[in-house]
C-alpha atoms as a PDB file:
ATOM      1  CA  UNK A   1      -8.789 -29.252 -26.704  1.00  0.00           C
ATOM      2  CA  UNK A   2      -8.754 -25.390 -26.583  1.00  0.00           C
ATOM      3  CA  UNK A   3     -11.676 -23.903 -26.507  1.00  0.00           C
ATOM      4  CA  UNK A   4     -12.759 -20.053 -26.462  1.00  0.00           C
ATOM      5  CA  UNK A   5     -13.952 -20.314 -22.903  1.00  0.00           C
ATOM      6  CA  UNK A   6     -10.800 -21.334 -21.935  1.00  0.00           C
ATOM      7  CA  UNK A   7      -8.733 -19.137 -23.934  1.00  0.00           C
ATOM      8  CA  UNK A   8     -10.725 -16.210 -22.534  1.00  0.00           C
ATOM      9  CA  UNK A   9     -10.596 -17.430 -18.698  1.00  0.00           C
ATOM     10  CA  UNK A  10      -6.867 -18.190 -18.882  1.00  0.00           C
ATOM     11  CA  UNK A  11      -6.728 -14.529 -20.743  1.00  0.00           C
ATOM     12  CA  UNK A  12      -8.505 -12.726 -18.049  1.00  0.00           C
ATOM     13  CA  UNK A  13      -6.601 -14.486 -15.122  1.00  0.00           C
ATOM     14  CA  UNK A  14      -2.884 -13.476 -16.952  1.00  0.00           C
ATOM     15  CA  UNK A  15      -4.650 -10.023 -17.148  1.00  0.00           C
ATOM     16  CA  UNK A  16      -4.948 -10.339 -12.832  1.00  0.00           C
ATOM     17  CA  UNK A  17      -1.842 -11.261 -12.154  1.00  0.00           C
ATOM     18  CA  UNK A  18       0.108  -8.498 -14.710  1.00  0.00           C
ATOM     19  CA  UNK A  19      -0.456  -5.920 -11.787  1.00  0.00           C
ATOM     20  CA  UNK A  20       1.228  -7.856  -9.369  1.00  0.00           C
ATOM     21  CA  UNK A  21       3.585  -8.824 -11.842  1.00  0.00           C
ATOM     22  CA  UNK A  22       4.820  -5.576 -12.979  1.00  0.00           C
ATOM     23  CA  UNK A  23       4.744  -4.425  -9.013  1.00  0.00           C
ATOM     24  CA  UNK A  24       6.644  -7.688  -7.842  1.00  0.00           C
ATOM     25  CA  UNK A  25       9.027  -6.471 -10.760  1.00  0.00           C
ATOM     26  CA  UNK A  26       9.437  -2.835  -9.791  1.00  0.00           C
ATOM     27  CA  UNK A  27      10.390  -3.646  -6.471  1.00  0.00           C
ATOM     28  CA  UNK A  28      12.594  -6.466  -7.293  1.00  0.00           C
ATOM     29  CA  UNK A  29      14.219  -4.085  -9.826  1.00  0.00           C
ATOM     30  CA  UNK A  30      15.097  -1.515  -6.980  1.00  0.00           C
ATOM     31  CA  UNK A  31      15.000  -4.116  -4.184  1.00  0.00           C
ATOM     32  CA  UNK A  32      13.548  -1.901  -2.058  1.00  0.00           C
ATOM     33  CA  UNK A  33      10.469  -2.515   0.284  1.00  0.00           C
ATOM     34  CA  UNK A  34       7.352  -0.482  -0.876  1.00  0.00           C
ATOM     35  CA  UNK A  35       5.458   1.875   1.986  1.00  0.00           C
ATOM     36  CA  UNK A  36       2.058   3.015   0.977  1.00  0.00           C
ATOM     37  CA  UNK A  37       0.232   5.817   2.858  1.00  0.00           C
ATOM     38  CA  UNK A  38      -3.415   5.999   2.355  1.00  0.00           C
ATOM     39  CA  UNK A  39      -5.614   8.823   3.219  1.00  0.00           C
ATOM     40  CA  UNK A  40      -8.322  11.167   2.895  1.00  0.00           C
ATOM     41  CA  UNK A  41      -8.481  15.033   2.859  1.00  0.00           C
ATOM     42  CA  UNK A  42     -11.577  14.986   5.476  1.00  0.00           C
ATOM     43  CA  UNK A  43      -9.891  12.947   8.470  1.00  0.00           C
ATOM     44  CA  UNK A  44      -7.935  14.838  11.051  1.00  0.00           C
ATOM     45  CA  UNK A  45      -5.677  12.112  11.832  1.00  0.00           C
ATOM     46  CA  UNK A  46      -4.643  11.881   7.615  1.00  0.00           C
ATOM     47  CA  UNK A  47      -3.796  15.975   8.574  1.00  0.00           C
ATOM     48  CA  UNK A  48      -1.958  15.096  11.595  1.00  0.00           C
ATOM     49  CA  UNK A  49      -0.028  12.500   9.457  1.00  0.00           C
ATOM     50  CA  UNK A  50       0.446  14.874   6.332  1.00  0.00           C
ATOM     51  CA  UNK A  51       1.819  17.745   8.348  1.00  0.00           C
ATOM     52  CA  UNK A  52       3.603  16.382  11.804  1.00  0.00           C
ATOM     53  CA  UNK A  53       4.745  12.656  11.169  1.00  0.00           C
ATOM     54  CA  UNK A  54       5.424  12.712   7.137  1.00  0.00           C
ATOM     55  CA  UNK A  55       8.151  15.788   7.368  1.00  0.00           C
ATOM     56  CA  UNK A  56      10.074  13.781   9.635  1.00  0.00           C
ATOM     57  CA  UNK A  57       9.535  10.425   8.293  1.00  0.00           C
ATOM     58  CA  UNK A  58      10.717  12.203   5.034  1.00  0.00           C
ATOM     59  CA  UNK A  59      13.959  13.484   6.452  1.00  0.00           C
ATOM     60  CA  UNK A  60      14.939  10.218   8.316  1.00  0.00           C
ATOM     61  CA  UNK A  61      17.551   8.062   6.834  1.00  0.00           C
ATOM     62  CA  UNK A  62      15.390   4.684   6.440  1.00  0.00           C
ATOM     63  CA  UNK A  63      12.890   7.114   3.665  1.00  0.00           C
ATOM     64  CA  UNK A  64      15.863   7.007   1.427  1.00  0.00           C
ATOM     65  CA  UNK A  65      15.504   2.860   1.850  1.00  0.00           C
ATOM     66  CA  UNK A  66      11.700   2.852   0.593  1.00  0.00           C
ATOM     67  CA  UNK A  67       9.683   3.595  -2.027  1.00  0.00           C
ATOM     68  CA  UNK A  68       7.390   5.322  -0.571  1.00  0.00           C
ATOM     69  CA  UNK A  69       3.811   5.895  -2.915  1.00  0.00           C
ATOM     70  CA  UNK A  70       0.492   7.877  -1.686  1.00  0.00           C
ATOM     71  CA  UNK A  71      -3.113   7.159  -2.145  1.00  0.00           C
ATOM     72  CA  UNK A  72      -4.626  10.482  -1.171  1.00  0.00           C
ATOM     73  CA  UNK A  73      -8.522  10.760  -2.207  1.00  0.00           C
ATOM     74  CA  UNK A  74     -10.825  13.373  -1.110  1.00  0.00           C
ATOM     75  CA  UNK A  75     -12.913  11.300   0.914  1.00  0.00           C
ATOM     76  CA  UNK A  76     -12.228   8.231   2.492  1.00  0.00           C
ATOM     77  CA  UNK A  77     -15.494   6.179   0.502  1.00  0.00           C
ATOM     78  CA  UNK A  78     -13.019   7.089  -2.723  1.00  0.00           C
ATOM     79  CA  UNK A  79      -9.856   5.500  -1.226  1.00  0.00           C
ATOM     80  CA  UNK A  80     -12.061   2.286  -1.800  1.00  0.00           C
ATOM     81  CA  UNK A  81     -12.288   2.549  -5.542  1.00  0.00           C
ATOM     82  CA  UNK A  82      -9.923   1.133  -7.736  1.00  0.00           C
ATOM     83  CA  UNK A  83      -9.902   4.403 -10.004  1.00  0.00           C
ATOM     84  CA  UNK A  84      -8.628   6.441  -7.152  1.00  0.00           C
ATOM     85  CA  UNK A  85      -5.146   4.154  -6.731  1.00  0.00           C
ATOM     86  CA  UNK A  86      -2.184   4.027  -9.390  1.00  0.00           C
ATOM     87  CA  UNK A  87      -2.844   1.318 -11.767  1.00  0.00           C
ATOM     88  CA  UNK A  88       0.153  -0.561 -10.498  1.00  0.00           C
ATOM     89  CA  UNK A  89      -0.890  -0.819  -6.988  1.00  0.00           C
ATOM     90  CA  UNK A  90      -4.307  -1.589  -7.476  1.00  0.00           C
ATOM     91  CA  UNK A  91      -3.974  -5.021  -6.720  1.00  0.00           C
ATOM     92  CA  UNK A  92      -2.878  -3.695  -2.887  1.00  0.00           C
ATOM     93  CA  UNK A  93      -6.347  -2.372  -2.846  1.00  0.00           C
ATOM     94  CA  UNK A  94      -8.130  -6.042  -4.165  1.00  0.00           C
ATOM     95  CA  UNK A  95      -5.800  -7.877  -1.431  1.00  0.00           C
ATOM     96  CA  UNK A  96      -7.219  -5.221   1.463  1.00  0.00           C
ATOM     97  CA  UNK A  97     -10.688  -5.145   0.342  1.00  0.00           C
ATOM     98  CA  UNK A  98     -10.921  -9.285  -0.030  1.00  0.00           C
ATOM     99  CA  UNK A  99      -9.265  -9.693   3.838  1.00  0.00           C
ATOM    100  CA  UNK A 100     -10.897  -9.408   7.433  1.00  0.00           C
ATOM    101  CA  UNK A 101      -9.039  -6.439   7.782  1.00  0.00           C
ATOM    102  CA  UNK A 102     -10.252  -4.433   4.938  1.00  0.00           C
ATOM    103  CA  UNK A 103     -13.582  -6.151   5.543  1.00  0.00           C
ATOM    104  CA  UNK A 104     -13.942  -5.400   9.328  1.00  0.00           C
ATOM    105  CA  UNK A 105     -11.785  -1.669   8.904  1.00  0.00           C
ATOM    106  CA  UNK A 106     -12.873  -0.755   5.629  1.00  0.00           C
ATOM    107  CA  UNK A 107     -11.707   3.278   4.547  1.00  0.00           C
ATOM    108  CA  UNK A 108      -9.992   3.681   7.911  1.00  0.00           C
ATOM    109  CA  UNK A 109      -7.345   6.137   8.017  1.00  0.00           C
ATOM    110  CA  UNK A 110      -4.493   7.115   7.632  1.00  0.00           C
ATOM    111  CA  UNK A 111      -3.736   3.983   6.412  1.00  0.00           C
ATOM    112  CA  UNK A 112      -0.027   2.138   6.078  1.00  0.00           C
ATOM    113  CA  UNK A 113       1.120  -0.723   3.893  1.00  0.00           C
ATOM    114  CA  UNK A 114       4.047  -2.429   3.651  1.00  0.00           C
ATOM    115  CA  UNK A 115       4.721  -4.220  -0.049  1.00  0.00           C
ATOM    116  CA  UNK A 116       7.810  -6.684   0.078  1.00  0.00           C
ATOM    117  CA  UNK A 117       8.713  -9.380  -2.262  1.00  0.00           C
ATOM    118  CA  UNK A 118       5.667  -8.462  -4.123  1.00  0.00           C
ATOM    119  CA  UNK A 119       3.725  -9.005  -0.928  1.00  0.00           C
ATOM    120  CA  UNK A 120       1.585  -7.190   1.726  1.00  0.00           C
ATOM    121  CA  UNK A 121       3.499  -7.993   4.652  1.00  0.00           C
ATOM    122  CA  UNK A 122       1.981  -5.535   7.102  1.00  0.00           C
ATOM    123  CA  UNK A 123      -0.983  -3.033   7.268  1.00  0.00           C
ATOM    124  CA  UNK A 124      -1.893  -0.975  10.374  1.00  0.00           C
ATOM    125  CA  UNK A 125      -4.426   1.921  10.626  1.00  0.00           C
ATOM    126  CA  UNK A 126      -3.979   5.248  12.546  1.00  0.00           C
ATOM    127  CA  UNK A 127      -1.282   7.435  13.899  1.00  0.00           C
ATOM    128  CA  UNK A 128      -0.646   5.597  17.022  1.00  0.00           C
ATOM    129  CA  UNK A 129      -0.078   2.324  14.635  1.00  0.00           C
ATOM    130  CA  UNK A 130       2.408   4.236  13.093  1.00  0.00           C
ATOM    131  CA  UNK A 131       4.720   5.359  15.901  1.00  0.00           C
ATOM    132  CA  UNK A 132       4.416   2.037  17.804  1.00  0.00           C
ATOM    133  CA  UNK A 133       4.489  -0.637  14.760  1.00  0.00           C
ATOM    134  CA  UNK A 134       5.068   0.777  11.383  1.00  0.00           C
ATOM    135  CA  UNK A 135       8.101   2.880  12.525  1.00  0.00           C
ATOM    136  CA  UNK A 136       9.279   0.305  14.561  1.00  0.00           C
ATOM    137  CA  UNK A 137       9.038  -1.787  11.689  1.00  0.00           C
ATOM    138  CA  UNK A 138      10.477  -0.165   8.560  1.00  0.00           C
ATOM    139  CA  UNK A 139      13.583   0.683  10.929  1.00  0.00           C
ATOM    140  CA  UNK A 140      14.180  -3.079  11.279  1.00  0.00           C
ATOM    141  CA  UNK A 141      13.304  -4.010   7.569  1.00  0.00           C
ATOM    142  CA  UNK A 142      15.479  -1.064   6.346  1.00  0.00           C
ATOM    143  CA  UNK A 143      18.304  -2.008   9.286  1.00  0.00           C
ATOM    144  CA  UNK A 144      18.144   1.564   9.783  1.00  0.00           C
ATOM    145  CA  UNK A 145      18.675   3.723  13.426  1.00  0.00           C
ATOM    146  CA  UNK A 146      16.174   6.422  13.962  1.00  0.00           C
END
């Protein structure tokens, strides 16, 4: 028998899973793999990223393989709050926040994720993690040369 309860619960678990849904469907709709940037306006490294690394990650051949989205808040306890990401990739911010990674690194940044198949298949923290495992890593997802 259906009851209200249930009607409700299995209406508030379809309403979890749209996000994902609609962002599993955007992606497969441009097959692409998703790169998501997240930063703050008060950490040096997010400047270092914003005005040395992004210009040339923007005019490199693989950028034209991505969809590439940005989470930029001005200060990193923000980045944490669902308000502060598009309402589409919020559920990239319930995945961090519910792992040992987001639990142990919390509003670390810049921040990198990688979204394919409608999954999180990497994140790394920090410029460094960028030139010596996100790089190296979108060139072989993308089959690009750098």
């Amino acid at each position: 028998m259906l009851t209200r309860r249930k009607l409700v619960a299995g209406g508030a678990i379809l309403a979890g899973v749209a996000p994902l849904a609609r962002a599993a469907s955007a992606q497969q709709a441009t097959g692409k793999p998703i790169l998501i940037f997240a930063g703050d306006e008060t950490s040096e490294a997010c400047k270092v990223w914003r005005t040395q690394w992004e210009p040339l990650f923007k005019q490199a051949p693989v950028f034209q393989k991505l969809d590439y989205r940005v989470v930029f808040t001005p200060t990193p306890a923000l980045l944490l709050k669902p308000a502060s990401w598009p309402s589409d990739l919020r559920w990239v911010l319930d995945a961090f926040l519910m792992s040992q990674v987001g639990v142990e690194q919390g509003a670390e940044t810049p921040r990198f994720f990688l979204i394919q198949s409608g999954q999180i298949t990497m994140t790394a923290v920090g410029n460094n993690s960028w030139r010596d495992i996100v790089w190296p890593t979108l060139l072989d997802v993308t089959n690009s040369k750098p």
